[in-house]
Protein backbone atom coordinates (compact mmCIF):
# COMPACT_ATOMS: atom_id res chain seq x y z
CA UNK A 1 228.72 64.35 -6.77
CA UNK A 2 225.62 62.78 -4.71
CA UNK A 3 227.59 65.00 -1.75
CA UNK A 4 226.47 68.06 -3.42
CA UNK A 5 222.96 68.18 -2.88
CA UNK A 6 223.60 67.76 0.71
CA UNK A 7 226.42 70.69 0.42
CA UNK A 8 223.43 72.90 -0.65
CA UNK A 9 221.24 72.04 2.03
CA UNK A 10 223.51 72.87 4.86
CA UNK A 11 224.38 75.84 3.38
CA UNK A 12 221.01 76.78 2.52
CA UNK A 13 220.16 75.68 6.42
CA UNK A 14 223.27 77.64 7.48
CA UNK A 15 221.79 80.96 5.97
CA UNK A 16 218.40 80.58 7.12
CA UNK A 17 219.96 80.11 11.27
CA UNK A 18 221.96 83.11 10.30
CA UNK A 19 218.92 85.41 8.91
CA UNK A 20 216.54 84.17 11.89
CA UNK A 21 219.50 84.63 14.15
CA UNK A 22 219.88 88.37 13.26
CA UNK A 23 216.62 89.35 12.78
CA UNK A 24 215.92 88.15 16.70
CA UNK A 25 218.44 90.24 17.74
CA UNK A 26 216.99 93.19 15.78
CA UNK A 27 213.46 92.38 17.46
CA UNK A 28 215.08 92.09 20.73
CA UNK A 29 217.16 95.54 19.94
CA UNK A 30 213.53 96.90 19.17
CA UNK A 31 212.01 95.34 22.08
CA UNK A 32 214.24 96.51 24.79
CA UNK A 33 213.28 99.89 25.01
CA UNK A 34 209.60 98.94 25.81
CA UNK A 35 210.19 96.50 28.31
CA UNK A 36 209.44 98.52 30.98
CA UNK A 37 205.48 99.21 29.72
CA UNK A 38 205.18 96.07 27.99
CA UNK A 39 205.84 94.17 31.69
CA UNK A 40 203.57 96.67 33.31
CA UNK A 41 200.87 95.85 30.56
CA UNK A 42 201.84 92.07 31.37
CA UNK A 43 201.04 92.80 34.96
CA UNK A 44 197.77 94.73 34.00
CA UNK A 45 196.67 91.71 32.15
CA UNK A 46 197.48 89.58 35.17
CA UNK A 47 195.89 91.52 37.84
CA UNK A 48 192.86 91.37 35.22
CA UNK A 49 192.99 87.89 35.05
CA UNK A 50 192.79 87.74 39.17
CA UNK A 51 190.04 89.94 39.32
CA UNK A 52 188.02 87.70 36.64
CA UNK A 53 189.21 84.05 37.46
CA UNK A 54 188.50 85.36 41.33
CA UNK A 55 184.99 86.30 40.67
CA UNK A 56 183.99 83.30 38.59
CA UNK A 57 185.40 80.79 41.31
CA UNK A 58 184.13 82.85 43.74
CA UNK A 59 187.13 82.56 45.23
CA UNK A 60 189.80 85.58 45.37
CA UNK A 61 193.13 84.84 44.10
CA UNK A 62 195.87 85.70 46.65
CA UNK A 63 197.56 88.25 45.62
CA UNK A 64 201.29 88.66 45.19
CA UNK A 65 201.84 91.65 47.82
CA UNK A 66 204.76 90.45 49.73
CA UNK A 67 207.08 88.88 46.93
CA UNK A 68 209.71 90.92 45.48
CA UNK A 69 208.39 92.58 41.57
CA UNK A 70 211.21 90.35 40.02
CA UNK A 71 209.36 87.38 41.39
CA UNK A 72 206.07 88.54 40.44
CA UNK A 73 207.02 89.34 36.59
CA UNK A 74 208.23 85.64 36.33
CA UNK A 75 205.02 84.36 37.52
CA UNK A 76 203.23 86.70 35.31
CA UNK A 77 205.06 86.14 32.19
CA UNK A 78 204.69 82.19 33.21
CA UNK A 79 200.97 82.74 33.35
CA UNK A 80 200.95 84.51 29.80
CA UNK A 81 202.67 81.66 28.24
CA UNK A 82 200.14 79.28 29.77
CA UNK A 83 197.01 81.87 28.12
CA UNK A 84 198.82 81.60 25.01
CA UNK A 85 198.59 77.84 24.61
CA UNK A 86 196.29 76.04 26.95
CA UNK A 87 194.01 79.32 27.06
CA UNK A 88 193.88 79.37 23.50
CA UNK A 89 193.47 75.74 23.21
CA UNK A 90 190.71 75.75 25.73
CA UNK A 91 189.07 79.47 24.33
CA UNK A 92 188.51 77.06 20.87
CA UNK A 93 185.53 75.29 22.72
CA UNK A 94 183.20 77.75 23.27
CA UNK A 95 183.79 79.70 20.11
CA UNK A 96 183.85 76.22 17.84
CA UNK A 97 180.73 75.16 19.75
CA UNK A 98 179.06 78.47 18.84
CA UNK A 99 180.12 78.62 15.12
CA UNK A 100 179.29 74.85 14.50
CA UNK A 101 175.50 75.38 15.85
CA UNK A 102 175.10 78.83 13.60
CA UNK A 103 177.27 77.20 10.86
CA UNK A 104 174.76 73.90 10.52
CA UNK A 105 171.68 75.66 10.83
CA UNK A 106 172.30 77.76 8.33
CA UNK A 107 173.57 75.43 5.64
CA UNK A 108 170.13 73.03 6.65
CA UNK A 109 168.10 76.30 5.99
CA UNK A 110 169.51 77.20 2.64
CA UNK A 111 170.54 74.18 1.37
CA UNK A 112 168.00 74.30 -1.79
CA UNK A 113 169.38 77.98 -2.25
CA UNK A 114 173.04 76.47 -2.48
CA UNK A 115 172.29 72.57 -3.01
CA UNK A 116 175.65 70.63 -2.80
CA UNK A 117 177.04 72.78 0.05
CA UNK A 118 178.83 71.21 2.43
CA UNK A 119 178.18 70.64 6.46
CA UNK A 120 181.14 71.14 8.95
CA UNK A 121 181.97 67.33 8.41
CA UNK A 122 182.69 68.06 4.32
CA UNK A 123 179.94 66.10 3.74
CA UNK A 124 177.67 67.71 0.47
CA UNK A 125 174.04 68.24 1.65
CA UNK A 126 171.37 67.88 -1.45
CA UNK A 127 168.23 66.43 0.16
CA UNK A 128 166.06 67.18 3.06
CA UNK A 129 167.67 64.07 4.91
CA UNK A 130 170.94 65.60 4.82
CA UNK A 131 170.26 68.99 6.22
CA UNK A 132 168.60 67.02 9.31
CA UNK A 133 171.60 64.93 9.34
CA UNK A 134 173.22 68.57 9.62
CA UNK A 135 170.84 69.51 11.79
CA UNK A 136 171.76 66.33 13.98
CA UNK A 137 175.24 67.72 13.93
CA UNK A 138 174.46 71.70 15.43
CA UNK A 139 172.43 69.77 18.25
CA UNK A 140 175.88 67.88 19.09
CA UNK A 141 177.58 71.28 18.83
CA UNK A 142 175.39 72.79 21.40
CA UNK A 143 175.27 69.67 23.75
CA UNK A 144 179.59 69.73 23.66
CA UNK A 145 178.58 73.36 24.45
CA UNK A 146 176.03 72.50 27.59
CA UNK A 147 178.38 70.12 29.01
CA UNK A 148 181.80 70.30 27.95
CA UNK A 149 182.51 73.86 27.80
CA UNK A 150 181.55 74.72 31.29
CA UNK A 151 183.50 71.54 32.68
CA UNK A 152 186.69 72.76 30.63
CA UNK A 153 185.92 76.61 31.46
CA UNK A 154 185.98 76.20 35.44
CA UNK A 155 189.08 73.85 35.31
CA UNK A 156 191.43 76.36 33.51
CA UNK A 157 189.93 78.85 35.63
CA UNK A 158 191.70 77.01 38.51
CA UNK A 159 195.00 75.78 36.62
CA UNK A 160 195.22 79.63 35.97
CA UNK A 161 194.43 81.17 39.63
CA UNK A 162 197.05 78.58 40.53
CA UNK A 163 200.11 79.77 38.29
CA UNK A 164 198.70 83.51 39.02
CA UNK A 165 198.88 82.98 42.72
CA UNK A 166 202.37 83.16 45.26
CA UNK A 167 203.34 79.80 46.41
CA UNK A 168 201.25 78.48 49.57
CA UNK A 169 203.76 78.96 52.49
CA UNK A 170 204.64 76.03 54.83
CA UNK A 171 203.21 76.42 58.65
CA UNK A 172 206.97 76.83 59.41
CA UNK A 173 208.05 79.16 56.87
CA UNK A 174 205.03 81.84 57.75
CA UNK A 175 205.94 81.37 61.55
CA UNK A 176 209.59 82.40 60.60
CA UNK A 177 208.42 85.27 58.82
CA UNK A 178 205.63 86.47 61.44
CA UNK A 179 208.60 86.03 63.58
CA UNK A 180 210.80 88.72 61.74
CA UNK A 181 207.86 91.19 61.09
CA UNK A 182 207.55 90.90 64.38
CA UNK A 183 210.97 92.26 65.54
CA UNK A 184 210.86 94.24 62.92
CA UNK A 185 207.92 95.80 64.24
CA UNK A 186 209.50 96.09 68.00
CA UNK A 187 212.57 97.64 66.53
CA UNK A 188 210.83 100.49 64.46
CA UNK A 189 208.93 101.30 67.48
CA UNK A 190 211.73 101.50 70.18
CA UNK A 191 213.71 103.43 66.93
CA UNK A 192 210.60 105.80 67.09
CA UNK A 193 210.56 106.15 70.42
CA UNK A 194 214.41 107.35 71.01
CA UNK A 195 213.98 109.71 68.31
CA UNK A 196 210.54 111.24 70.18
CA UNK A 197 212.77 111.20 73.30
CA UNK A 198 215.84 112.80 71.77
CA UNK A 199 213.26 115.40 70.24
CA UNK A 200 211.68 116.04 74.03
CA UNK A 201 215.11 115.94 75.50
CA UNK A 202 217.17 117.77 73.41
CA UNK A 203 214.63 120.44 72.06
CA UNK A 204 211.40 121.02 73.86
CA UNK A 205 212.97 120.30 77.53
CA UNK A 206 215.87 122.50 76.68
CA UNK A 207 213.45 125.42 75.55
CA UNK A 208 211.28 124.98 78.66
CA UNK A 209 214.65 125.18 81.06
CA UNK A 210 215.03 128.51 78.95
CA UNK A 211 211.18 129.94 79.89
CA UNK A 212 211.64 128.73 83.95
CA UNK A 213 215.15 130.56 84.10
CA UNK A 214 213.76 133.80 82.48
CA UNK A 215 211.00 133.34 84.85
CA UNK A 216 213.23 133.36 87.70
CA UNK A 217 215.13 136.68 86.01
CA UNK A 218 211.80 138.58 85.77
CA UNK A 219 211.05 137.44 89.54
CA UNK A 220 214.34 139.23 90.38
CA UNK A 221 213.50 142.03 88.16
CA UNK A 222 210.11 142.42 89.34
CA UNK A 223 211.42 142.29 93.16
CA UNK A 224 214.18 145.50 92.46
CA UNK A 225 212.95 147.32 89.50
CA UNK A 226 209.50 145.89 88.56
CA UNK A 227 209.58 148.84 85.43
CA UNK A 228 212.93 147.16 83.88
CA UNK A 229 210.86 143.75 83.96
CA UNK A 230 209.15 144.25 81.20
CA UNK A 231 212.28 143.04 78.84
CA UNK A 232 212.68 139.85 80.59
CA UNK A 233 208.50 139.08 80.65
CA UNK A 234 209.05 139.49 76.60
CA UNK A 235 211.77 137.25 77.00
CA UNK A 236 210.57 134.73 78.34
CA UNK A 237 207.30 134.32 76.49
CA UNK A 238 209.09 134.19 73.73
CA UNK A 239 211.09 131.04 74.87
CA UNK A 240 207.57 129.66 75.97
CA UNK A 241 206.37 130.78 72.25
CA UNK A 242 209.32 129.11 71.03
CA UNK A 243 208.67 125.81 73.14
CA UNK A 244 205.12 125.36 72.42
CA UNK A 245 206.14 125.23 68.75
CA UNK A 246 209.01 122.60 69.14
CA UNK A 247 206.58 121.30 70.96
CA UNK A 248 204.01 121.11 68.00
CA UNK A 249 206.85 120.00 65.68
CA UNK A 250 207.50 116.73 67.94
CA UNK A 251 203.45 116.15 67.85
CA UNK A 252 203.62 116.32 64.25
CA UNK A 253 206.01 113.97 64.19
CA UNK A 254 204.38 111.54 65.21
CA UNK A 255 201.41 111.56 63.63
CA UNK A 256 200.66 114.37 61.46
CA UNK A 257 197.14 116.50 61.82
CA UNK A 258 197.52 116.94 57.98
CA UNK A 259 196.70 113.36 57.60
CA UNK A 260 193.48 113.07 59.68
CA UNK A 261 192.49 116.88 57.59
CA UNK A 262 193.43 116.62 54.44
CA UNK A 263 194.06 112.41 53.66
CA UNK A 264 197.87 111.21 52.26
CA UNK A 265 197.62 113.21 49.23
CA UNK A 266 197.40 116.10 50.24
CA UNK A 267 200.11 115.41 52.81
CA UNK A 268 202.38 114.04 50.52
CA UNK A 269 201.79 117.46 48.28
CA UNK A 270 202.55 119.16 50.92
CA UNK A 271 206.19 117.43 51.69
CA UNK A 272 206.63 118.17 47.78
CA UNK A 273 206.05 121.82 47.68
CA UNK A 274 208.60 122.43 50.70
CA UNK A 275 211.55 120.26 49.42
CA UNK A 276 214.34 122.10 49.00
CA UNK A 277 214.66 120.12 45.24
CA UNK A 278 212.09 120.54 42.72
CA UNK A 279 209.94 117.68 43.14
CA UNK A 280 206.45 116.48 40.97
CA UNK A 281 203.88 114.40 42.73
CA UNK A 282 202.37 111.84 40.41
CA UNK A 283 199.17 110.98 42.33
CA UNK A 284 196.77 108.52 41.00
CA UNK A 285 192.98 108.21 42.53
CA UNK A 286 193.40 106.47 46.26
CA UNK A 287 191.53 104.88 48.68
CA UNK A 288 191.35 105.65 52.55
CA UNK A 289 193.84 103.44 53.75
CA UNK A 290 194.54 102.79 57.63
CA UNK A 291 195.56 105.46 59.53
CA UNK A 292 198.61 103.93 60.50
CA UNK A 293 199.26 102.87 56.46
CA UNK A 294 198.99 106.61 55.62
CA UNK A 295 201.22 107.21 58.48
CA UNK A 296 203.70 105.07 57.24
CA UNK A 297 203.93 105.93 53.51
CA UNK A 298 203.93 109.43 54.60
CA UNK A 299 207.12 108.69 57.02
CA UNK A 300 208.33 107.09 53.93
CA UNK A 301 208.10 110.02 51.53
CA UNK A 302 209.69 112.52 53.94
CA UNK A 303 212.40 110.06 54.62
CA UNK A 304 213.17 109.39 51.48
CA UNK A 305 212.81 113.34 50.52
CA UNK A 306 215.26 114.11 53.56
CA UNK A 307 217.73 111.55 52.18
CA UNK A 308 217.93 112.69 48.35
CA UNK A 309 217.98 116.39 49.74
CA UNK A 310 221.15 115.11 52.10
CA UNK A 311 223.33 113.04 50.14
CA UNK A 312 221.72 112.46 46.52
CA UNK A 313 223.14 115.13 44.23
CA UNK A 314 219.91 115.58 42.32
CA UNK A 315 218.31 118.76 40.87
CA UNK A 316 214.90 116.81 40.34
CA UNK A 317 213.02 114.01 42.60
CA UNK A 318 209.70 112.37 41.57
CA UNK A 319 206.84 110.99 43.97
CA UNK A 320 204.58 108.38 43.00
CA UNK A 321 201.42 107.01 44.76
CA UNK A 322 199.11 104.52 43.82
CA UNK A 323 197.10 101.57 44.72
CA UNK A 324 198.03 98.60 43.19
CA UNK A 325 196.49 94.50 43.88
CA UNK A 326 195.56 95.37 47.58
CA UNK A 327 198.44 97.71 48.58
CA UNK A 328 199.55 101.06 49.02
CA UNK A 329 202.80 101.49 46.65
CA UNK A 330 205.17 104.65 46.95
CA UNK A 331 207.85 105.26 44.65
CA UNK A 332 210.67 108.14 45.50
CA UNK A 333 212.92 109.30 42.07
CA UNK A 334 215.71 111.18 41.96
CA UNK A 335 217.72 111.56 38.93
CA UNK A 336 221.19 111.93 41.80
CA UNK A 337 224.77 109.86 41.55
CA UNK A 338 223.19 106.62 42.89
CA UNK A 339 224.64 104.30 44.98
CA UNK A 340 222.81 104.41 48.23
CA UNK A 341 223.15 101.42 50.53
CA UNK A 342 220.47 100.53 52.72
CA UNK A 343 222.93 99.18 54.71
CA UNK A 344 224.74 102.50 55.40
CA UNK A 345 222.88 105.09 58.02
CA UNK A 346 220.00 105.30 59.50
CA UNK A 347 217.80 106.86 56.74
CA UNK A 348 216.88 103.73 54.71
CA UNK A 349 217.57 101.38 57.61
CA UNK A 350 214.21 102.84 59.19
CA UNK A 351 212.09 103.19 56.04
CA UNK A 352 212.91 98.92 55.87
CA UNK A 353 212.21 98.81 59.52
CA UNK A 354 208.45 100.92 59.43
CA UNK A 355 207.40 98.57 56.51
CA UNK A 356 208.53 95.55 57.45
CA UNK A 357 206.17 96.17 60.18
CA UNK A 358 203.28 96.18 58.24
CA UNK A 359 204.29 92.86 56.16
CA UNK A 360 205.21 95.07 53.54
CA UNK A 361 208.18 95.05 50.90
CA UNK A 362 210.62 97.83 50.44
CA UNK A 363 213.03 97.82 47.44
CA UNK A 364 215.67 100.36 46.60
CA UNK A 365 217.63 100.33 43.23
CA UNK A 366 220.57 102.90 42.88
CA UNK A 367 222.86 101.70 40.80
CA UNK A 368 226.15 104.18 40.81
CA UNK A 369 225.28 106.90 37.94
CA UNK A 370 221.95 107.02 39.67
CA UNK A 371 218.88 107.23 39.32
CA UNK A 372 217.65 106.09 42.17
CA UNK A 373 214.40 104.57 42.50
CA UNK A 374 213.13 103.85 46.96
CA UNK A 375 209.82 102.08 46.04
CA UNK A 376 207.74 100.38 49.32
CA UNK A 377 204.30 98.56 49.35
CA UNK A 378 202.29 98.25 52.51
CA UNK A 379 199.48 96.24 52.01
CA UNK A 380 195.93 97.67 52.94
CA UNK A 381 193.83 94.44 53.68
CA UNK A 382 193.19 92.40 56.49
């Protein structure tokens, strides 16, 4: 029999695990839907938090620019754990400080209105000695205020710039990886540079070769018949016509006029309205960047176009630019199969290449079922 009691209570205990058990799982069956916005709104509060703890150390917080996003949310969601205990904790100061002063004062003013009340200490206050006791006490509120609160208020400023910022890199480490932006660097340019020669060789030469041996037609011409020249002069300007605009294209190329006219925007709107898929352009406001920045997210977008066009299978793309915690981020949708490999062609291999130059990140998710999702970050800073 005295087992019984005990019986209960497991059982009882039992039940209770069960419930809680289940109704997690329908929060988290809730939750998962927003997860998405609620870790962008995690990341808004975070880049908030840099901006603030930044200007009140007068010190800016280093910002994350060059970590993967995985590693960023994990720092983030570490740093809203931290606000939601020690911030809380430490937020109690300032506000307890306030209310005690306003709280005393009051009670030593009214007192004879309410005699017996009692001060923040639950002691009753009924004479004029006691409300300057509790007078006593709002003056001990407001010196914790004058010299505590500040004390506390700058050090979890720095206990929270510190689990907001990337880790400080070793000497070593930040050699190794100037070292590979570096190559990086060398190996987009001499990648740029075969393709301008392949573009000169294989077009614009080819086209001028074409203008000199109509040339040399209409010299014949002109030297038996100079009346029948006339077809070959037409000819031949055309293949000069034809020339000077390969020639333009391969100018363009390599830095478009578009950019320096009209600013990425407009550049980028202008790679959206002539893809051969329906694509949207979700611009938000931006900065001037760097020439070369603008250069390179623009690369990136017609890349990334050119590739989904090629081998993606979609009927709809997305674009995406926006400045975001010092950097230029571009995302590229397409709503395709999936599966693209960075480490297959040349396509992807080069958008890695052009942004690794700039000690940016690149990250491409394309799971097979698609979509996929090319999104790059060059950072705009010194």
């Amino acid at each position: 029999m005295t087992n019984q009691p005990r019986l209960k209570a497991w059982r009882f205990l039992a039940f209770g695990v069960v419930v809680g058990l289940r109704a997690l799982g329908l929060l988290v069956r809730m939750a998962l839907p927003h997860q998405p916005r609620v870790l962008e709104a995690v990341g808004q509060l975070a880049a908030n938090e840099r901006d603030r703890v930044g200007r009140y150390l007068a010190t800016p917080v280093p910002l994350p620019s060059t970590e993967d996003s995985a590693t960023t949310v994990r720092r983030d969601v570490r740093w809203l754990t931290l606000q939601a205990t020690a911030g809380i904790l430490a937020g109690l100061l300032p506000v307890g400080s306030v209310t005690g002063i306003a709280q005393n004062v009051l009670i030593a003013a009214f007192w004879p209105f309410l005699p017996g009340v009692t001060s923040t200490f639950g002691m009753p206050v009924r004479s004029w000695s006691d409300a300057a006791l509790t007078l006593a006490t709002a003056a001990a509120y407001g010196l914790m205020g004058v010299l505590v609160v500040p004390h506390v208020a700058r050090w979890y400023a720095k206990v929270s710039a510190a689990r907001l910022a990337p880790p400080v890199q070793s000497l070593a480490e930040r050699l190794a990886e100037v070292t590979a932006t570096r190559a990086a660097a060398l190996e987009a340019h001499g990648i740029e540079l075969q393709r301008i020669e392949r573009s000169l060789h294989d077009g614009t030469q080819n086209r001028l070769v074409a203008v000199v041996m109509q040339l040399g037609l209409v010299e014949r011409a002109l030297m038996r018949d100079p009346a029948a020249a006339l077809p070959s002069v037409l000819t031949a300007q055309n293949a000069a016509t034809d020339a000077l605009a390969e020639l333009r294209q391969v100018v363009r190329s390599i830095y478009p006029a578009v950019l320096a006219e009209r600013g990425l925007s407009e550049a980028v709107a202008s790679l959206a309205a002539q893809c051969a898929i329906p694509c949207t352009l979700d611009e938000h406001p931006l900065p001037r960047a760097p020439a070369a920045v603008e250069a390179a997210a623009y690369f990136v977008v017609a890349e990334a176009l050119t590739n989904a066009v090629k081998h993606s299978g979609a009927d709809r793309i997305a674009v995406s630019l926006r400045a975001e915690d010092g950097a230029l981020v571009v995302e590229v949708t397409d709503n395709g199969h999936g599966g693209a490999d960075d480490g297959q062609g040349t396509g992807l291999r080069g958008i890695h290449h052009r942004i690794a130059a700039f000690d940016g990140t690149t990250k491409i998710d394309s799971p097979l079922g698609g979509p996929t999702v090319v999104r790059v970050a060059i950072p705009t800073g010194p």
